[in-house]
N, C-alpha and C. Protein backbone atom coordinates (compact mmCIF):
# COMPACT_ATOMS: atom_id res chain seq x y z
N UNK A 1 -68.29 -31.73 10.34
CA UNK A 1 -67.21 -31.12 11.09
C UNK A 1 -67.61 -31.08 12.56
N UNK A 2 -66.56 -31.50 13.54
CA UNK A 2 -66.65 -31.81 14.80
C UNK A 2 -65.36 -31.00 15.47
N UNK A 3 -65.73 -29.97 16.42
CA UNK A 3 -64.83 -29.24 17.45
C UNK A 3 -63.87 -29.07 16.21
N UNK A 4 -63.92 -28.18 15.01
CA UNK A 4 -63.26 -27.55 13.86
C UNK A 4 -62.41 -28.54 13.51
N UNK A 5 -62.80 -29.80 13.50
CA UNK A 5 -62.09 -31.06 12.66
C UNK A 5 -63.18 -31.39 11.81
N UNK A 6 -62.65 -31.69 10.61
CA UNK A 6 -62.92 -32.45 9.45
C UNK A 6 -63.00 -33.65 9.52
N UNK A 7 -63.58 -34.88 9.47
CA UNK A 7 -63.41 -36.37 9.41
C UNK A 7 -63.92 -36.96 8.06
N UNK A 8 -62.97 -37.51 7.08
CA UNK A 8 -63.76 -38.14 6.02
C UNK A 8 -65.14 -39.34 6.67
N UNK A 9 -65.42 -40.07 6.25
CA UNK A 9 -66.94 -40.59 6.21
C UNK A 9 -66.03 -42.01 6.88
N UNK A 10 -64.99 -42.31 6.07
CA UNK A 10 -64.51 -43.35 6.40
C UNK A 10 -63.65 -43.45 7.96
N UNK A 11 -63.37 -42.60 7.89
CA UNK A 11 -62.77 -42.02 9.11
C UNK A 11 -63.55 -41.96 10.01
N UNK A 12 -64.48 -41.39 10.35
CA UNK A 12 -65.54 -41.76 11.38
C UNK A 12 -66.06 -43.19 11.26
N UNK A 13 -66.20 -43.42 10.20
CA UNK A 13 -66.26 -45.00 10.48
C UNK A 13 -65.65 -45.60 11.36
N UNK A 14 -64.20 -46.02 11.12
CA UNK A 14 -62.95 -46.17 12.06
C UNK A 14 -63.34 -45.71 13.49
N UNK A 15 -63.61 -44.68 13.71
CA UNK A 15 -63.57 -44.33 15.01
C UNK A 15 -64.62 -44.73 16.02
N UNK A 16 -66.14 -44.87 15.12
CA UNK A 16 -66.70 -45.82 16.35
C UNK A 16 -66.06 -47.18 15.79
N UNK A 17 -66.06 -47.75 15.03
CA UNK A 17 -65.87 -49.20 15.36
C UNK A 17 -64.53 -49.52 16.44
N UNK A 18 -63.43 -48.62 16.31
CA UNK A 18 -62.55 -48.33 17.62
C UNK A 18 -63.10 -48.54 18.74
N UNK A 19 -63.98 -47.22 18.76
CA UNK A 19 -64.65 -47.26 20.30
C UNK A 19 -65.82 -48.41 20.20
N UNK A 20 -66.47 -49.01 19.69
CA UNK A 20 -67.25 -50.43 19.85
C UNK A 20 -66.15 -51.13 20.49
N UNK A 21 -64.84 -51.50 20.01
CA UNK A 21 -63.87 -52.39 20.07
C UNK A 21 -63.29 -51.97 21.36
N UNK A 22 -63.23 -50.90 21.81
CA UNK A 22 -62.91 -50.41 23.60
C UNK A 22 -63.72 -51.20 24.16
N UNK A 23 -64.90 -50.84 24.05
CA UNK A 23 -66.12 -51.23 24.39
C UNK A 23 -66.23 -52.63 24.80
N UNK A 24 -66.10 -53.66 23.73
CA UNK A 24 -66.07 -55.03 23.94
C UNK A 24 -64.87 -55.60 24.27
N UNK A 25 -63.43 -54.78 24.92
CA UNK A 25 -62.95 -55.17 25.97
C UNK A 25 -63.05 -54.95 27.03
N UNK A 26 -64.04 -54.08 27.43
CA UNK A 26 -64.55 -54.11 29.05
C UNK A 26 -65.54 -55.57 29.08
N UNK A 27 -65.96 -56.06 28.45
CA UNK A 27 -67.07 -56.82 28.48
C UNK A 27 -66.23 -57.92 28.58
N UNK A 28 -65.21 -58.49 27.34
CA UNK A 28 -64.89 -59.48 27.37
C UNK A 28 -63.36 -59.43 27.48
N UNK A 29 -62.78 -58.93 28.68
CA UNK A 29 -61.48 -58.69 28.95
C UNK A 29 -60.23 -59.53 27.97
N UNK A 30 -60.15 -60.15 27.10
CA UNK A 30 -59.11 -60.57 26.48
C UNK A 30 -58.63 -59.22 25.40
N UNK A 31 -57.26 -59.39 25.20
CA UNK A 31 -56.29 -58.37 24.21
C UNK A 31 -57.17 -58.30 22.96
N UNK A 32 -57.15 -56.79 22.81
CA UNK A 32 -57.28 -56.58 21.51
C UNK A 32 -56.82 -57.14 20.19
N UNK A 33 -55.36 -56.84 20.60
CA UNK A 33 -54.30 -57.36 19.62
C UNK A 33 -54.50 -59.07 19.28
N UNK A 34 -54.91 -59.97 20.44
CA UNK A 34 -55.18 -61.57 20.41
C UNK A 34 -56.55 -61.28 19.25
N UNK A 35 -57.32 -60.36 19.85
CA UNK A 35 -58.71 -60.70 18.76
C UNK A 35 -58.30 -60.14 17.27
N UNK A 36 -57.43 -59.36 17.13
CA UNK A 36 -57.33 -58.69 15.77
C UNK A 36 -56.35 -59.47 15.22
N UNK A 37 -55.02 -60.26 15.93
CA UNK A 37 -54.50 -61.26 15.03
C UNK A 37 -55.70 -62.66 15.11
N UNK A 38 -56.63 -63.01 15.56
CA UNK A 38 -57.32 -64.04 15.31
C UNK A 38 -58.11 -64.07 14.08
N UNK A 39 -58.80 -62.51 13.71
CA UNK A 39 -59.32 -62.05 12.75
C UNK A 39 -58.27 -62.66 11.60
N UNK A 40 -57.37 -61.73 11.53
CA UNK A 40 -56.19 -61.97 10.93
C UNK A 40 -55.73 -63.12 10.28
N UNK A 41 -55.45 -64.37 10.97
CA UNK A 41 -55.55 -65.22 10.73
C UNK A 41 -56.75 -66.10 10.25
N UNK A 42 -58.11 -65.92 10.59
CA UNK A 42 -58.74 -66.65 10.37
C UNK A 42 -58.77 -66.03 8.48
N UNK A 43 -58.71 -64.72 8.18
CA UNK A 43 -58.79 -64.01 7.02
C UNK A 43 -57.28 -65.02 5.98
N UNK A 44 -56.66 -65.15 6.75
CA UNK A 44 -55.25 -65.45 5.52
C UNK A 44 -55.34 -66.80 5.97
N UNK A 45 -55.79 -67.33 6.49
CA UNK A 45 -55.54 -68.84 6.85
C UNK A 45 -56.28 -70.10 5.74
N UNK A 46 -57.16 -69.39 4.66
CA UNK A 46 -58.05 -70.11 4.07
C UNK A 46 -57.86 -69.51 2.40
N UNK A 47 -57.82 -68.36 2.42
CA UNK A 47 -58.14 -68.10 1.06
C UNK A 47 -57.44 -68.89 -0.23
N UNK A 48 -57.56 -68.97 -1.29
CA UNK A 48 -57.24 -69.41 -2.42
C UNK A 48 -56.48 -68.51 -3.11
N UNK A 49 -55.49 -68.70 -4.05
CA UNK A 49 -54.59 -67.76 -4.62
C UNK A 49 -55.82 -66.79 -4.88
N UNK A 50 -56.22 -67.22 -5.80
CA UNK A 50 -57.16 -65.86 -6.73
C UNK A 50 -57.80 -65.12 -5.35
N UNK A 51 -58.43 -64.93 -4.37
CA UNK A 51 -58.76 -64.88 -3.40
C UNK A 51 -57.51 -63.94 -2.89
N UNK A 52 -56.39 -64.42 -3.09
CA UNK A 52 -55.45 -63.40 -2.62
C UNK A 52 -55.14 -62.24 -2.93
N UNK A 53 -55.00 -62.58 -4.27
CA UNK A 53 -54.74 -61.26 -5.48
C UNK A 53 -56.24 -60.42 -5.71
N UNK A 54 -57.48 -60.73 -5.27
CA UNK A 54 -58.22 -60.06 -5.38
C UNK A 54 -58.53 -58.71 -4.47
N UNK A 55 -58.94 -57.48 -4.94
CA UNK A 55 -59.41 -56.66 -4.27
C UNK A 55 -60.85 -56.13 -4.09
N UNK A 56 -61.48 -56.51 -2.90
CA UNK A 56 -63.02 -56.31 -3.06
C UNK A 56 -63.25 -54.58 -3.57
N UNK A 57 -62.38 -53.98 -3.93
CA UNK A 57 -62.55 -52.49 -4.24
C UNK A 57 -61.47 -52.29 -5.10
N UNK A 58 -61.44 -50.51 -4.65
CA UNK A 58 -60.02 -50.17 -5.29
C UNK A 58 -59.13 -49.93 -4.03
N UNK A 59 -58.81 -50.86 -3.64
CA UNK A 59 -57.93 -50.77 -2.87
C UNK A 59 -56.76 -52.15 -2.95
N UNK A 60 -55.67 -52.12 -2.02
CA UNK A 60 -54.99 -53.43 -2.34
C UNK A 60 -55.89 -54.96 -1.89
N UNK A 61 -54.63 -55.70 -2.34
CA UNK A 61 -55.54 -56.70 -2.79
C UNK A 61 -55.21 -57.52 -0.81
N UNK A 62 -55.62 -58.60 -0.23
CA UNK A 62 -55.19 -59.29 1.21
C UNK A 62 -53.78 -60.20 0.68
N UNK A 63 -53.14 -60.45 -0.38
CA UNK A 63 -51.78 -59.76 -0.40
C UNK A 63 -50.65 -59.10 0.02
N UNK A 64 -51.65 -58.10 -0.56
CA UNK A 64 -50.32 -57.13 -0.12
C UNK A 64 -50.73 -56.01 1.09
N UNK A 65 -51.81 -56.64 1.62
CA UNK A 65 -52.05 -55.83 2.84
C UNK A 65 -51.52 -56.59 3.64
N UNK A 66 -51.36 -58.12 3.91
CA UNK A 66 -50.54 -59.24 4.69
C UNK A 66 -49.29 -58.86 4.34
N UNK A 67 -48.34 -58.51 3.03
CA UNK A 67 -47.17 -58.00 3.41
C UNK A 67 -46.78 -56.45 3.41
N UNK A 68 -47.36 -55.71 3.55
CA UNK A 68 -47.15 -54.16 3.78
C UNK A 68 -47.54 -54.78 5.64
N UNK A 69 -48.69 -55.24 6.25
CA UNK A 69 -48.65 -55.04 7.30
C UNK A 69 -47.38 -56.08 8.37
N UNK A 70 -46.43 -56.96 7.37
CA UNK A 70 -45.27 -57.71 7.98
C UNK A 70 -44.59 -56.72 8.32
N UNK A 71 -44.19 -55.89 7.28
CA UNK A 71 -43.38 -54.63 7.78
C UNK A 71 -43.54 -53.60 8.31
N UNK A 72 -45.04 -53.83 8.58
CA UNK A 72 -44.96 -52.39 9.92
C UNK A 72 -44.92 -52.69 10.87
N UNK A 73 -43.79 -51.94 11.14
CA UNK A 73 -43.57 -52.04 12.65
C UNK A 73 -42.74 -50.76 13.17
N UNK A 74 -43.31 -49.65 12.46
CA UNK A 74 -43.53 -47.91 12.40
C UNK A 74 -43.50 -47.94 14.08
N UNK A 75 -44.43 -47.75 14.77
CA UNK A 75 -45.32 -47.73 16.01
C UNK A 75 -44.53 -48.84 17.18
N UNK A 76 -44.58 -49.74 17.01
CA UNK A 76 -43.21 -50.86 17.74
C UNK A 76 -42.01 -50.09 17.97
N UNK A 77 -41.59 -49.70 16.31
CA UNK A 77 -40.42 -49.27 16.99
C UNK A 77 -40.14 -48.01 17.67
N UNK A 78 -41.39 -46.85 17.76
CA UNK A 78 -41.44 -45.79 18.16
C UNK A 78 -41.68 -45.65 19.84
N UNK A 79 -41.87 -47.06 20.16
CA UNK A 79 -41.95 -47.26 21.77
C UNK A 79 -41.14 -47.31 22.49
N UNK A 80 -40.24 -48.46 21.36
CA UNK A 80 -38.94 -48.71 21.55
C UNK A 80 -39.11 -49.84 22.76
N UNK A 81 -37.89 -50.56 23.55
CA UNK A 81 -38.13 -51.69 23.99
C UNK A 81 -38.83 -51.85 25.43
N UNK A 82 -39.92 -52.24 25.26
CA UNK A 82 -41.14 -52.13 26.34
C UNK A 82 -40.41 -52.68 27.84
N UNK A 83 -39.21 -53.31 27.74
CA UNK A 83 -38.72 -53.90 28.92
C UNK A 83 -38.10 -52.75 29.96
């Protein structure tokens, strides 16, 4: 527990690798978003069905995390139109 917050284990996880990821855009000024859809792609660009449907845990499988994350767009639309 930090300043009377709770953080699961995983959750702090998340949060430095966040701040690493701040971090290595001061260094190497290109978009976040360019490096995290590159990830992205390089992840769905290869796999094999079975590969798809698999889940390295209990969690979903890169599936259906590729289509749960087509449809978010929660946060997009909460900006509303950037123009």
């Amino acid at each position: 527990m930090t300043d009377d917050r709770i953080c699961t284990p995983h959750k702090a996880i998340r949060g430095i690798a966040d701040h690493l990821v701040d971090h290595l855009a001061e260094l190497e000024p290109r978009s976040r978003l360019t490096r995290l859809a590159r990830i992205w792609a390089n992840r769905l660009g290869t796999p094999t069905p079975e590969q798809l449907d698999h889940s390295p845990g209990d969690g979903w499988t890169l599936r259906q995390l590729a289509f749960h994350l087509t449809g978010s767009t929660y946060y997009a639309d909460a900006v509303g139109d950037p123009s």
